[in-house]
Structures are given as structure tokens and as C-alpha cells.
PDB file of N, CA and C in Angstrom:
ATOM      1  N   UNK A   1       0.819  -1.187   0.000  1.00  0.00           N
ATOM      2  CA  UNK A   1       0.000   0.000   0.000  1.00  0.00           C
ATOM      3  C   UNK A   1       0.867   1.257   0.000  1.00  0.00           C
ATOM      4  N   UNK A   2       2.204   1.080  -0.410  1.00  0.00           N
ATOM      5  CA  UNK A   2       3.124   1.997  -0.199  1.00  0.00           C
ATOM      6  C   UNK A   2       2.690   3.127  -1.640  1.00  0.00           C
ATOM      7  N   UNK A   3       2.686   4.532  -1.344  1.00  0.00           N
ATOM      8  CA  UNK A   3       2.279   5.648  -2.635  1.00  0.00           C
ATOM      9  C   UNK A   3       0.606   5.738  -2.420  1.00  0.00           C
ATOM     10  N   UNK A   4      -0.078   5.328  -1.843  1.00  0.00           N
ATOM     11  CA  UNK A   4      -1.207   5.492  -2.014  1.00  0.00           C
ATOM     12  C   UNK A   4      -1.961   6.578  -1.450  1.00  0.00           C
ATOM     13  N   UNK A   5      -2.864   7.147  -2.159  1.00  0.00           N
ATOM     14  CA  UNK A   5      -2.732   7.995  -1.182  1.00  0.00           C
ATOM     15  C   UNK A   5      -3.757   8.148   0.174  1.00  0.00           C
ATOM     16  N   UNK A   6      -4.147   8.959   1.014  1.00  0.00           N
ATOM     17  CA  UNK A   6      -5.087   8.411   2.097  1.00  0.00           C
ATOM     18  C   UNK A   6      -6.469   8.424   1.642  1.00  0.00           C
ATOM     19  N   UNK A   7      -7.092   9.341   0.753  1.00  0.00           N
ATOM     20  CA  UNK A   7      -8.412   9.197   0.553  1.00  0.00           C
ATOM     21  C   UNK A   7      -8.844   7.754  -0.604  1.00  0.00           C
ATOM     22  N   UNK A   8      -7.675   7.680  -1.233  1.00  0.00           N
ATOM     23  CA  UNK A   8      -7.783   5.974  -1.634  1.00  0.00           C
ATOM     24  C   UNK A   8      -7.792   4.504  -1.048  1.00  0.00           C
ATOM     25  N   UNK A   9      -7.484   4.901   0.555  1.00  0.00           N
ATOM     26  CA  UNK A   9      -7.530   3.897   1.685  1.00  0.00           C
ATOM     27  C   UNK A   9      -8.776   3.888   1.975  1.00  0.00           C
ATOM     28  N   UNK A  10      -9.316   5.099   2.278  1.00  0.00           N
ATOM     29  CA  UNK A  10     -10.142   5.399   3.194  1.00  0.00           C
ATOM     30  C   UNK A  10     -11.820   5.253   2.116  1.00  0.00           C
ATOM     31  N   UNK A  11     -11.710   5.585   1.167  1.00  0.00           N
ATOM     32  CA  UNK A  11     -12.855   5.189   0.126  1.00  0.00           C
ATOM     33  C   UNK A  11     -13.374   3.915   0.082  1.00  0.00           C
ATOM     34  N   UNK A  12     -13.057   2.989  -0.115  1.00  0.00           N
ATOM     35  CA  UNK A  12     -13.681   1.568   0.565  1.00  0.00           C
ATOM     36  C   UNK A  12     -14.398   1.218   1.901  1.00  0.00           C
ATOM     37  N   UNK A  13     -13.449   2.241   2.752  1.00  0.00           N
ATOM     38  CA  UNK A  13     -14.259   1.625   4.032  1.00  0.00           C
ATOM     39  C   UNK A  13     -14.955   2.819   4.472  1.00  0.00           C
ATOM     40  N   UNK A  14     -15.272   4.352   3.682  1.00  0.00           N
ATOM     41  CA  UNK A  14     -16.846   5.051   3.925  1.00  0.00           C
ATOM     42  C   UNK A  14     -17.640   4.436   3.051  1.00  0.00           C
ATOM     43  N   UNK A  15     -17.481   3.329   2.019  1.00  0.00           N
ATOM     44  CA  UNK A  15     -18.614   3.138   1.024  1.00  0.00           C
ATOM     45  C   UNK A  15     -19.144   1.770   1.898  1.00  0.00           C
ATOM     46  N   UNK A  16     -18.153   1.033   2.491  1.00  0.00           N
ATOM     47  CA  UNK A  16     -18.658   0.460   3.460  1.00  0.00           C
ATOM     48  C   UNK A  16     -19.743   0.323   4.634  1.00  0.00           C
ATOM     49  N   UNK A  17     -19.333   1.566   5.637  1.00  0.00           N
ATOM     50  CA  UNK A  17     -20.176   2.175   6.187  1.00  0.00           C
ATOM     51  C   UNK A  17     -21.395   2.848   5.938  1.00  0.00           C
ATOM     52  N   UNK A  18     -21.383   3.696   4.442  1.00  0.00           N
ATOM     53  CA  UNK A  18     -22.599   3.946   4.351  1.00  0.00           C
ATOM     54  C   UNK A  18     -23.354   2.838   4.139  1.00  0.00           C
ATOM     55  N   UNK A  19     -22.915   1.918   2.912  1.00  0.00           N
ATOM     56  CA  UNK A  19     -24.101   1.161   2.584  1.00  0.00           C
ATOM     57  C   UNK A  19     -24.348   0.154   3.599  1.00  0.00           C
ATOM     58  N   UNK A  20     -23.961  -0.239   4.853  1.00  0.00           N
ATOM     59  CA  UNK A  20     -24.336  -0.632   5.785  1.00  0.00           C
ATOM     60  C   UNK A  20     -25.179  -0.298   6.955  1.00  0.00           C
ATOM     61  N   UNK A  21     -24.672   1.084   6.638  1.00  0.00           N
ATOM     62  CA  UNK A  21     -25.714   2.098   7.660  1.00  0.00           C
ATOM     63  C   UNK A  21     -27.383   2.190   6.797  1.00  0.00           C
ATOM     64  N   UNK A  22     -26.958   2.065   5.229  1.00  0.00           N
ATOM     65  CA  UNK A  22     -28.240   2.202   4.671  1.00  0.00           C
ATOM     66  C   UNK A  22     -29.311   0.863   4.845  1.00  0.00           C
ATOM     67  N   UNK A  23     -28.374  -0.008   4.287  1.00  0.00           N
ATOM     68  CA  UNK A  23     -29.007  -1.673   4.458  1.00  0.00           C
ATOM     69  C   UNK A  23     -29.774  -2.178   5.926  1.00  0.00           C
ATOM     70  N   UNK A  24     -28.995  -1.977   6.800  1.00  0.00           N
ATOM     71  CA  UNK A  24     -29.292  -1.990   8.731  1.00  0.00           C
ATOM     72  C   UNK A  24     -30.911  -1.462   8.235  1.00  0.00           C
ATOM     73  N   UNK A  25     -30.792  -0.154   8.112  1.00  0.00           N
ATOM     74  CA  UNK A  25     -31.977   0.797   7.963  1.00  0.00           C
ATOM     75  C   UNK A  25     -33.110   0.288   7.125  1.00  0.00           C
ATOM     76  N   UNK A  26     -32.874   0.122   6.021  1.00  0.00           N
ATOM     77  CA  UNK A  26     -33.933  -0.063   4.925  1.00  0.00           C
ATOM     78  C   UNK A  26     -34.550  -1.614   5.143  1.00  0.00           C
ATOM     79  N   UNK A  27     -33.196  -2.485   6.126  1.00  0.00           N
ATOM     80  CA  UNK A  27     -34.286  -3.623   6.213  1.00  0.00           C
ATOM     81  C   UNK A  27     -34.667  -4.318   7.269  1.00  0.00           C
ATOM     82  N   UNK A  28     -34.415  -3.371   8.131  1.00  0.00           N
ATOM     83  CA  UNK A  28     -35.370  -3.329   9.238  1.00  0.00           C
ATOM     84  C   UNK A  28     -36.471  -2.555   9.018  1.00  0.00           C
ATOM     85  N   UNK A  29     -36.423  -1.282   8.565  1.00  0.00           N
ATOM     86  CA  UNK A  29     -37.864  -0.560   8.095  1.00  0.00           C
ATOM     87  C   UNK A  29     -39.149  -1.614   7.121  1.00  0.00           C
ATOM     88  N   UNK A  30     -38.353  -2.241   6.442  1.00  0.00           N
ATOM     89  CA  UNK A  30     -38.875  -2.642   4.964  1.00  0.00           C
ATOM     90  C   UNK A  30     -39.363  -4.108   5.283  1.00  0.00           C
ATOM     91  N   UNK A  31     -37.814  -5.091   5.877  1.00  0.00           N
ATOM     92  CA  UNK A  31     -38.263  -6.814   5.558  1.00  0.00           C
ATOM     93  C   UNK A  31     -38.978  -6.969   6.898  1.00  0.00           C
ATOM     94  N   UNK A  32     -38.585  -6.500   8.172  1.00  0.00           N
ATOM     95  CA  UNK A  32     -39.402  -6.703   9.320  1.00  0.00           C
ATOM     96  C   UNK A  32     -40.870  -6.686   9.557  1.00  0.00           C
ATOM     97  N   UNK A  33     -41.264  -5.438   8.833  1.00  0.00           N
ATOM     98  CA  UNK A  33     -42.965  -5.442   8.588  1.00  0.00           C
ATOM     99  C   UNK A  33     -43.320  -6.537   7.019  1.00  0.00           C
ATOM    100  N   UNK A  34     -42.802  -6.679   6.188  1.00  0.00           N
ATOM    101  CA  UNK A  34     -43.127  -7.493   5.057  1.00  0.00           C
ATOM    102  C   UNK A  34     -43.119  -9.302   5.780  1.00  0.00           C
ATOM    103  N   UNK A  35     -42.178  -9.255   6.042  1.00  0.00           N
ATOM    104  CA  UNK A  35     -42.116 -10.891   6.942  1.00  0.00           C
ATOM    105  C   UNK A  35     -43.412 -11.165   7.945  1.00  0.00           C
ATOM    106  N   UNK A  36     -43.914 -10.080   8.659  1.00  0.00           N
ATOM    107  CA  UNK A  36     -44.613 -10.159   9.682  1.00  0.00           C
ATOM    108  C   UNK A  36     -46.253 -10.309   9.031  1.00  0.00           C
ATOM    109  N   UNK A  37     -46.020  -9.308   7.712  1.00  0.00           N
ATOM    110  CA  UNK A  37     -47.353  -9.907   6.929  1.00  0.00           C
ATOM    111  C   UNK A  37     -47.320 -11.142   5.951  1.00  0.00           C
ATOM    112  N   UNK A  38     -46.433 -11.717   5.843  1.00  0.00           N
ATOM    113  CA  UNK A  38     -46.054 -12.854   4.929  1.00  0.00           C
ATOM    114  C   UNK A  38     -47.049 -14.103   6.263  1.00  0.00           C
ATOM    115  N   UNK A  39     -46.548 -13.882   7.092  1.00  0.00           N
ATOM    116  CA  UNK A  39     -46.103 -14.966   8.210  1.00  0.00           C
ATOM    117  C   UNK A  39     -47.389 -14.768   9.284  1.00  0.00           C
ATOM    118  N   UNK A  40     -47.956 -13.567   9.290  1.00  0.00           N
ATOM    119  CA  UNK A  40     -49.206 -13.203   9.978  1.00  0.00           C
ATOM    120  C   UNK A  40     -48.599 -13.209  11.151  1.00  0.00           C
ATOM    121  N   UNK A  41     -47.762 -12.526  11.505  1.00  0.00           N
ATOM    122  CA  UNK A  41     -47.127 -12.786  13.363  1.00  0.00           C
ATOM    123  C   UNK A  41     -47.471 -11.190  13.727  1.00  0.00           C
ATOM    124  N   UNK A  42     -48.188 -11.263  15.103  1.00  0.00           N
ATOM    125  CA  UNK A  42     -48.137 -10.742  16.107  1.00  0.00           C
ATOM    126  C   UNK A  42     -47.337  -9.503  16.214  1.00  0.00           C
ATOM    127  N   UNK A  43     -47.643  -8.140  15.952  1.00  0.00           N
ATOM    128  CA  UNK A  43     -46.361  -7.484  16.871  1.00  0.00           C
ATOM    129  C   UNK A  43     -46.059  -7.330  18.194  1.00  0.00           C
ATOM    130  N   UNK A  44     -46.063  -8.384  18.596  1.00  0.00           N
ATOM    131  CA  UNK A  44     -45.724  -8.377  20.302  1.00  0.00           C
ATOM    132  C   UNK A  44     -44.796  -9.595  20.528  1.00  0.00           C
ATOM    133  N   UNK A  45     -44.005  -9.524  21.287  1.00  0.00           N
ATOM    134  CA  UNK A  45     -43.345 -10.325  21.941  1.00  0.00           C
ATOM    135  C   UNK A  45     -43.487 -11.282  22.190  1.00  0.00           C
ATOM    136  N   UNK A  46     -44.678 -11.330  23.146  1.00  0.00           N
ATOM    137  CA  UNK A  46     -45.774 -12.403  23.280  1.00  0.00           C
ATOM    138  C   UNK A  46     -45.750 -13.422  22.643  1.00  0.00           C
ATOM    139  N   UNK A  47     -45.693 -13.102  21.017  1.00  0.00           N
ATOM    140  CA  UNK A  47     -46.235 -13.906  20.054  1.00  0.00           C
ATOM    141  C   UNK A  47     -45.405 -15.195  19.724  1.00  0.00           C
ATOM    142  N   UNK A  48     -44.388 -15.325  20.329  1.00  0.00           N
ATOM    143  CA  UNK A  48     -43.703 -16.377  20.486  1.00  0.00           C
ATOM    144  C   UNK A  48     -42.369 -16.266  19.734  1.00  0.00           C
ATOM    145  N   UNK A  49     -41.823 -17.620  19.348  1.00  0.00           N
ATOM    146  CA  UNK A  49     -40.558 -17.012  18.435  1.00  0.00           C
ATOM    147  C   UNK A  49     -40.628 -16.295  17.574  1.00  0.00           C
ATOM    148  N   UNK A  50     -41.703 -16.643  16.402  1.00  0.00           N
ATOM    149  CA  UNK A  50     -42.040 -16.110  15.310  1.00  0.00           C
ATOM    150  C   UNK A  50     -41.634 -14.729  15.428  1.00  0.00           C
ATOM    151  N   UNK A  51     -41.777 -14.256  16.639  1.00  0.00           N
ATOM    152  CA  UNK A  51     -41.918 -12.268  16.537  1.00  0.00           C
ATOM    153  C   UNK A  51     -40.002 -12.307  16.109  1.00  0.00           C
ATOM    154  N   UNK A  52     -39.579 -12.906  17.455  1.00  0.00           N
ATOM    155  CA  UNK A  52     -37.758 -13.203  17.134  1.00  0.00           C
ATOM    156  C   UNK A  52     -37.653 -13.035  15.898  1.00  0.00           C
ATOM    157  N   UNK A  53     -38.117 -14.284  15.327  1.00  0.00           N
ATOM    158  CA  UNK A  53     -37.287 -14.265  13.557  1.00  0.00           C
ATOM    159  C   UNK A  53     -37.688 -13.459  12.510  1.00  0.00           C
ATOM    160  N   UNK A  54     -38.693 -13.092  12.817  1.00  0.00           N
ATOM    161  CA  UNK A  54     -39.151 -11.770  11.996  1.00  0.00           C
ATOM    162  C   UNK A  54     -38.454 -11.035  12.199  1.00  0.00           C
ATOM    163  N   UNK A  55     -38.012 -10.325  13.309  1.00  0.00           N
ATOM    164  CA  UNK A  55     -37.237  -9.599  13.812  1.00  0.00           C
ATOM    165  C   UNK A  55     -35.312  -9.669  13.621  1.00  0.00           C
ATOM    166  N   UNK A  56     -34.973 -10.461  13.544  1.00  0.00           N
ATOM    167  CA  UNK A  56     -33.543 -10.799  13.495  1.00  0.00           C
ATOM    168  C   UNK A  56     -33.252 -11.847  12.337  1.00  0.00           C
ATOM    169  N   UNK A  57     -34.150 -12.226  11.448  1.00  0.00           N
ATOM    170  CA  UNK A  57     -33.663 -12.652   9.761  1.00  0.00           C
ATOM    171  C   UNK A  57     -33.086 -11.854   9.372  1.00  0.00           C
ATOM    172  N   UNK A  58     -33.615 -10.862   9.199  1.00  0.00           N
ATOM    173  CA  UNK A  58     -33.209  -9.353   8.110  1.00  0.00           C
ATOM    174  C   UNK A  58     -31.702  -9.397   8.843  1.00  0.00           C
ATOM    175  N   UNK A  59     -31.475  -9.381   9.773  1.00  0.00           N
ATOM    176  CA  UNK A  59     -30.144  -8.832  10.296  1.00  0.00           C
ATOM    177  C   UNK A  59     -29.299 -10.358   9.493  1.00  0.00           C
ATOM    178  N   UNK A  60     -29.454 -11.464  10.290  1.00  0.00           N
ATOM    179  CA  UNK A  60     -28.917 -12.721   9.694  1.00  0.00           C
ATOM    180  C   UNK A  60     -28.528 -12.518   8.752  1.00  0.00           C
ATOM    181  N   UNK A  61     -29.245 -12.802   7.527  1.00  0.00           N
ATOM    182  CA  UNK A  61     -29.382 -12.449   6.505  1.00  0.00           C
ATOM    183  C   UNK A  61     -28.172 -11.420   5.742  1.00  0.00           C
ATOM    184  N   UNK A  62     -28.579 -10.040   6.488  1.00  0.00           N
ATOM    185  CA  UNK A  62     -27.123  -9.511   5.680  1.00  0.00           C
ATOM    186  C   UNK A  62     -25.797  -9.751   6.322  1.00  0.00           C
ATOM    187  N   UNK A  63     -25.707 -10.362   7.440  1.00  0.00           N
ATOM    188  CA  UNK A  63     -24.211 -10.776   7.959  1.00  0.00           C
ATOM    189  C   UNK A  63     -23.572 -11.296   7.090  1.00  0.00           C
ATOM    190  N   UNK A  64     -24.970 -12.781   6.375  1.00  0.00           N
ATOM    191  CA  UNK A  64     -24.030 -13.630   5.952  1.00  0.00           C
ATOM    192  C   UNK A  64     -23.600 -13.506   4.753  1.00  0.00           C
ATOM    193  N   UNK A  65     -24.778 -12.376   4.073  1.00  0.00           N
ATOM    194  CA  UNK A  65     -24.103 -12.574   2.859  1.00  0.00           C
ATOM    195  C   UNK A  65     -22.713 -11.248   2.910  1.00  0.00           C
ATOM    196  N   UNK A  66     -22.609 -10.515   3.848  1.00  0.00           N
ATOM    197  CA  UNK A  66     -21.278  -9.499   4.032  1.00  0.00           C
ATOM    198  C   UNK A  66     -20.467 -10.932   4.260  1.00  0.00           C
ATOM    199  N   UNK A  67     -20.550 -11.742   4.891  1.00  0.00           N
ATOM    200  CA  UNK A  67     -19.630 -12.970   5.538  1.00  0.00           C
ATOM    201  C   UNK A  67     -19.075 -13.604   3.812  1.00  0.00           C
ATOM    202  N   UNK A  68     -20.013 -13.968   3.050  1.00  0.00           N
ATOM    203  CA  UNK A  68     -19.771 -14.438   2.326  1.00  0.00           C
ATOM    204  C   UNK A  68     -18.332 -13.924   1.263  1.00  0.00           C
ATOM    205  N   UNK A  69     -19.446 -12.283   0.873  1.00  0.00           N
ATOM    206  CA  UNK A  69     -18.436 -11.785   0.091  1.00  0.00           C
ATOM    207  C   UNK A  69     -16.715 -11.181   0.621  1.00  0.00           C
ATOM    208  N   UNK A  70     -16.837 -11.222   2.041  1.00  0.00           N
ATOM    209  CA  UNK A  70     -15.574 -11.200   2.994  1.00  0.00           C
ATOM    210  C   UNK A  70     -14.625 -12.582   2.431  1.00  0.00           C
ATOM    211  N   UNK A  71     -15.254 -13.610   2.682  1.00  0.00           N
ATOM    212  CA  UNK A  71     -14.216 -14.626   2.139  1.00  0.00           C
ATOM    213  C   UNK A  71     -14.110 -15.036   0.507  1.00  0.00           C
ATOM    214  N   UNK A  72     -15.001 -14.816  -0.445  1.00  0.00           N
ATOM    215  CA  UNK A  72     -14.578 -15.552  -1.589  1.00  0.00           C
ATOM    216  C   UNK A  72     -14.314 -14.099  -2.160  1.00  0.00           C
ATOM    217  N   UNK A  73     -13.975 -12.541  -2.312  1.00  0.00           N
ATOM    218  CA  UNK A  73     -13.491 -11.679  -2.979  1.00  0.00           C
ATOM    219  C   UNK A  73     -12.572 -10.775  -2.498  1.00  0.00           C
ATOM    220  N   UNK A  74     -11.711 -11.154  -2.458  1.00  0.00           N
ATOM    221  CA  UNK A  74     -10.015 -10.716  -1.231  1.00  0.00           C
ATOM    222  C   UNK A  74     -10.026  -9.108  -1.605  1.00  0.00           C
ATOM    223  N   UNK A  75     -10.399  -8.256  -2.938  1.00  0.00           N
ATOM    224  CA  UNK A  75     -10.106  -7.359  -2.989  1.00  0.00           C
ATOM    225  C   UNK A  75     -11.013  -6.215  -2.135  1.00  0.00           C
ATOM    226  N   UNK A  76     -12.259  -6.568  -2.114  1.00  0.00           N
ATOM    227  CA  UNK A  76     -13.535  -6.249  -1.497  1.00  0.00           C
ATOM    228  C   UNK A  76     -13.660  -6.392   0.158  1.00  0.00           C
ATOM    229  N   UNK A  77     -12.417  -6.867   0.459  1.00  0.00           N
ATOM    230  CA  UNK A  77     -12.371  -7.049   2.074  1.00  0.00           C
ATOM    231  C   UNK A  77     -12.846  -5.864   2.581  1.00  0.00           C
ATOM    232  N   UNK A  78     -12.030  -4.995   2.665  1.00  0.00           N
ATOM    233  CA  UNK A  78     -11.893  -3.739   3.475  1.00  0.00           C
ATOM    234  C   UNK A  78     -13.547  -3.168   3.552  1.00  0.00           C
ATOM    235  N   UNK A  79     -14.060  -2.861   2.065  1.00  0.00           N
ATOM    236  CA  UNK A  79     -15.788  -2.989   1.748  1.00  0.00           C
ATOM    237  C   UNK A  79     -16.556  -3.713   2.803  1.00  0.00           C
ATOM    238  N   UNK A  80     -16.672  -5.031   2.618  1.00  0.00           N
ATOM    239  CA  UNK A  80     -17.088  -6.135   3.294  1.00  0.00           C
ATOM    240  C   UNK A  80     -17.065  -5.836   4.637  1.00  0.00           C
ATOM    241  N   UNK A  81     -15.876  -5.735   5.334  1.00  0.00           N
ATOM    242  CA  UNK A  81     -15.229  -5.401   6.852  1.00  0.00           C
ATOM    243  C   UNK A  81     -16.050  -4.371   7.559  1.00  0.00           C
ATOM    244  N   UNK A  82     -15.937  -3.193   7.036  1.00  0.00           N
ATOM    245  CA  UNK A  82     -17.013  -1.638   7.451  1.00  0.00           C
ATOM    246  C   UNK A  82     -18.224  -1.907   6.774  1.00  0.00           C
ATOM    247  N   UNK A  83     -18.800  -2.762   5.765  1.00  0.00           N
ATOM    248  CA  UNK A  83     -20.092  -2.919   5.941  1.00  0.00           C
ATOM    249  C   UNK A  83     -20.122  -3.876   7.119  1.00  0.00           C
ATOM    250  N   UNK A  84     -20.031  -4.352   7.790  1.00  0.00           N
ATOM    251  CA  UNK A  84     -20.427  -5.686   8.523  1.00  0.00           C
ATOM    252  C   UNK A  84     -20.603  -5.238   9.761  1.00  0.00           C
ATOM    253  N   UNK A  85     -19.365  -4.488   9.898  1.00  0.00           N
ATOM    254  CA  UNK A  85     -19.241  -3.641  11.229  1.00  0.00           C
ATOM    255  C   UNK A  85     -20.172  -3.022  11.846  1.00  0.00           C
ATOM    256  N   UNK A  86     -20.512  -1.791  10.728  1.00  0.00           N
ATOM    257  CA  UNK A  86     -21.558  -1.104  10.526  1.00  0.00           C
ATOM    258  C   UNK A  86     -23.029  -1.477  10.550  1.00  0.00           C
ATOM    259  N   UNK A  87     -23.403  -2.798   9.805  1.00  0.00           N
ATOM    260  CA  UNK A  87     -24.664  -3.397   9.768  1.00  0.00           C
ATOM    261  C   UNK A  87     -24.831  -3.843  10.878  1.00  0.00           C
ATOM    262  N   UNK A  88     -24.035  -4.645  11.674  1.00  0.00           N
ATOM    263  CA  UNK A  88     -24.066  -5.474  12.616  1.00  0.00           C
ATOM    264  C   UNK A  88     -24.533  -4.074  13.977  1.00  0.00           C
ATOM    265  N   UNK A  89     -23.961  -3.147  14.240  1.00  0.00           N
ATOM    266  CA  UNK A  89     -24.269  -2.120  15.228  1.00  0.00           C
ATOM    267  C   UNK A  89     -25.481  -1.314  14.816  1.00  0.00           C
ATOM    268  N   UNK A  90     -25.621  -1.034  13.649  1.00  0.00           N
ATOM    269  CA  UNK A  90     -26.953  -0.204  13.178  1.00  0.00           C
ATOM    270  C   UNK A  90     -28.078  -1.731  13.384  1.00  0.00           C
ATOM    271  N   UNK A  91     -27.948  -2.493  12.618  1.00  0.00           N
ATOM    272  CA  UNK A  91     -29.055  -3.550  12.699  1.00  0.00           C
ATOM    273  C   UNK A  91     -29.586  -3.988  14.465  1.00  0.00           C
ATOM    274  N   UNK A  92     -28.354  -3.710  14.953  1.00  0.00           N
ATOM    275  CA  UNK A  92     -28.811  -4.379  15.923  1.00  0.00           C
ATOM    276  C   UNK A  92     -29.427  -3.375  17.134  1.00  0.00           C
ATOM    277  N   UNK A  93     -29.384  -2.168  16.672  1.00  0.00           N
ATOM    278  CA  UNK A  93     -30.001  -0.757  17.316  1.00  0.00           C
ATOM    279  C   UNK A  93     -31.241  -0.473  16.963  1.00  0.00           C
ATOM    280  N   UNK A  94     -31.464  -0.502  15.608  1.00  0.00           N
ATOM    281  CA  UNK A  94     -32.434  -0.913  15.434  1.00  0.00           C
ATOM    282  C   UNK A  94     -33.257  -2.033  15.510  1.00  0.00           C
ATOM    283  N   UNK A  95     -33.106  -3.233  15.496  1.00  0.00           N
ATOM    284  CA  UNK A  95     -33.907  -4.149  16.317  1.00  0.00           C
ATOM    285  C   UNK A  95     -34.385  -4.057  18.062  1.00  0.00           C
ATOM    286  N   UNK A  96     -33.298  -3.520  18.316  1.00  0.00           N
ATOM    287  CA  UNK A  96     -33.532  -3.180  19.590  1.00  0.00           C
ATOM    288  C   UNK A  96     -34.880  -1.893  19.857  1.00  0.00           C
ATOM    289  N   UNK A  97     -34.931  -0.639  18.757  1.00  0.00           N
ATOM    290  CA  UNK A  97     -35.842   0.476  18.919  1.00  0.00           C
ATOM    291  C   UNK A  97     -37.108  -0.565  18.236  1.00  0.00           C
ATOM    292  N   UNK A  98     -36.997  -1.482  17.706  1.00  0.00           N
ATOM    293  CA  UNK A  98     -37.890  -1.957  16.915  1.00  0.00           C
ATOM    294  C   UNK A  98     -39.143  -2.545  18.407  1.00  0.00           C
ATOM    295  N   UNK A  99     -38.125  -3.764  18.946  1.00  0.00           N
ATOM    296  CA  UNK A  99     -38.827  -4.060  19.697  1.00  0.00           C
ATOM    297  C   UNK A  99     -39.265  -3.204  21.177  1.00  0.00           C
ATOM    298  N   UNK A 100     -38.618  -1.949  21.441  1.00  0.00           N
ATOM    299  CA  UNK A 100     -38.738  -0.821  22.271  1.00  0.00           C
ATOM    300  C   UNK A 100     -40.603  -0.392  21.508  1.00  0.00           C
ATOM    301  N   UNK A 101     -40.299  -0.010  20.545  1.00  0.00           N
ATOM    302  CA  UNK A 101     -42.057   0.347  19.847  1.00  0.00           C
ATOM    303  C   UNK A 101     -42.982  -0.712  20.125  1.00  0.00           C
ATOM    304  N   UNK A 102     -42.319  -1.851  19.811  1.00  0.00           N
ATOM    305  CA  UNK A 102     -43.244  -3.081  20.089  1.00  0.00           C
ATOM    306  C   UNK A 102     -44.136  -3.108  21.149  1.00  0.00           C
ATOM    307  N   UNK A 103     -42.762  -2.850  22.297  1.00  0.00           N
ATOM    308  CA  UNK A 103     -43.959  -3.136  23.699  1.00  0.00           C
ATOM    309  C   UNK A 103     -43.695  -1.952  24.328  1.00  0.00           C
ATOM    310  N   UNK A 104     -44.144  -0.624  23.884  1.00  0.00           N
ATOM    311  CA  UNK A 104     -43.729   0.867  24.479  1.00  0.00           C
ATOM    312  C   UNK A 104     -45.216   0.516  25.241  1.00  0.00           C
ATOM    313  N   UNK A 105     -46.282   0.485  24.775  1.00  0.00           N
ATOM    314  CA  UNK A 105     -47.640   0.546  24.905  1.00  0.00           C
ATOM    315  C   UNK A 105     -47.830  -0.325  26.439  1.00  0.00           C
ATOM    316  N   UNK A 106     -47.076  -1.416  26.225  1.00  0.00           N
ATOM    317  CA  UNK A 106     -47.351  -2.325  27.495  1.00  0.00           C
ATOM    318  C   UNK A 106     -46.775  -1.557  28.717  1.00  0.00           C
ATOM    319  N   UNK A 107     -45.683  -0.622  28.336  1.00  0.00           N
ATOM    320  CA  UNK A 107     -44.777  -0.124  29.377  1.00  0.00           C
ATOM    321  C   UNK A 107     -45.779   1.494  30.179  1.00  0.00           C
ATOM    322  N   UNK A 108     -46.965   1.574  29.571  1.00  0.00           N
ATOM    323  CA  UNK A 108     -46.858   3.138  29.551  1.00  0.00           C
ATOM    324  C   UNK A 108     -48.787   2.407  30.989  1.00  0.00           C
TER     325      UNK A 108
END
């Protein structure tokens, strides 16, 4: 990496981050309610696992395929690495506000 210069380091791993920060976002907004009408589950807790995997596929889901493209495309690491990072802390903040809405109502 010797001559390179820093915003050519560093360009992989903000395109990383964003599109991880975007993905976290868009599919928890998007596959969490689509799954839940696919599947007819409950938004409550209550509702047994079902609410879980509705809830934490979407996240699964993009780990593995960041997991995937981490090991079979060596150049795309760094990409891969700050998306994963990124998805993995946004996804999982949001699952967390997800199920905070869920049972705000029970709490109040």
C-alpha cells in the first residue's frame, strides 16, 4: 500500500459504512414489517418465536451474505469489513428500537 494515497484507503471503508448504515436501515424498516405480513405474526413479543425471527432474519441475513463476500473476494475485504461492522451495530439498534415500539404501549 506503499504511494497510495489516504483518501484511496479510506474510500472503501466510507462506502462500506454507508451502505451498511443504509441496508441496517432499509431492512429493518422494509423486511421486518413485510415478513410479519407474509407470516401473519403478532407485533408483540408475546407472540412467540415467530416475533424473534421476523425480527432478526433481516439482520442474519445480511451478515451472511457481508460474511460471504468477505471470504470468496479478497479485494472487497476492506468494503465487506465496514459494511459488517456497521450493519451489525446499526441492525442491531435498530432491532432493539424496533422491539422498544413493540412493547412501548405495554410499558406506559
Amino acid at each position: 500500500m506503499m504511494g497510495e494515497s489516504s483518501t484511496a484507503r479510506w474510500t472503501p471503508m466510507l462506502l462500506g459504512i454507508m451502505t451498511g448504515s443504509a441496508a441496517a436501515l432499509l431492512l429493518n424498516l422494509l423486511a421486518i414489517r413485510a415478513l410479519r405480513d407474509m407470516w401473519d405474526v403478532d407485533p408483540q413479543p408475546s407472540a412467540g418465536a415467530m416475533y424473534w425471527v421476523c425480527l432478526l432474519l433481516p439482520l442474519v441475513a445480511g451478515i451472511v451474505v457481508a460474511t460471504a463476500i468477505w471470504l470468496l473476494h479478497r479485494p472487497a475485504r476492506p468494503v465487506a469489513e465496514a459494511f459488517l461492522a456497521t450493519y451489525v451495530v446499526v441492525g442491531l439498534g435498530m432491532a432493539a428500537l424496533q422491539n422498544f415500539l413493540d412493547t412501548f404501549a405495554d410499558h406506559m
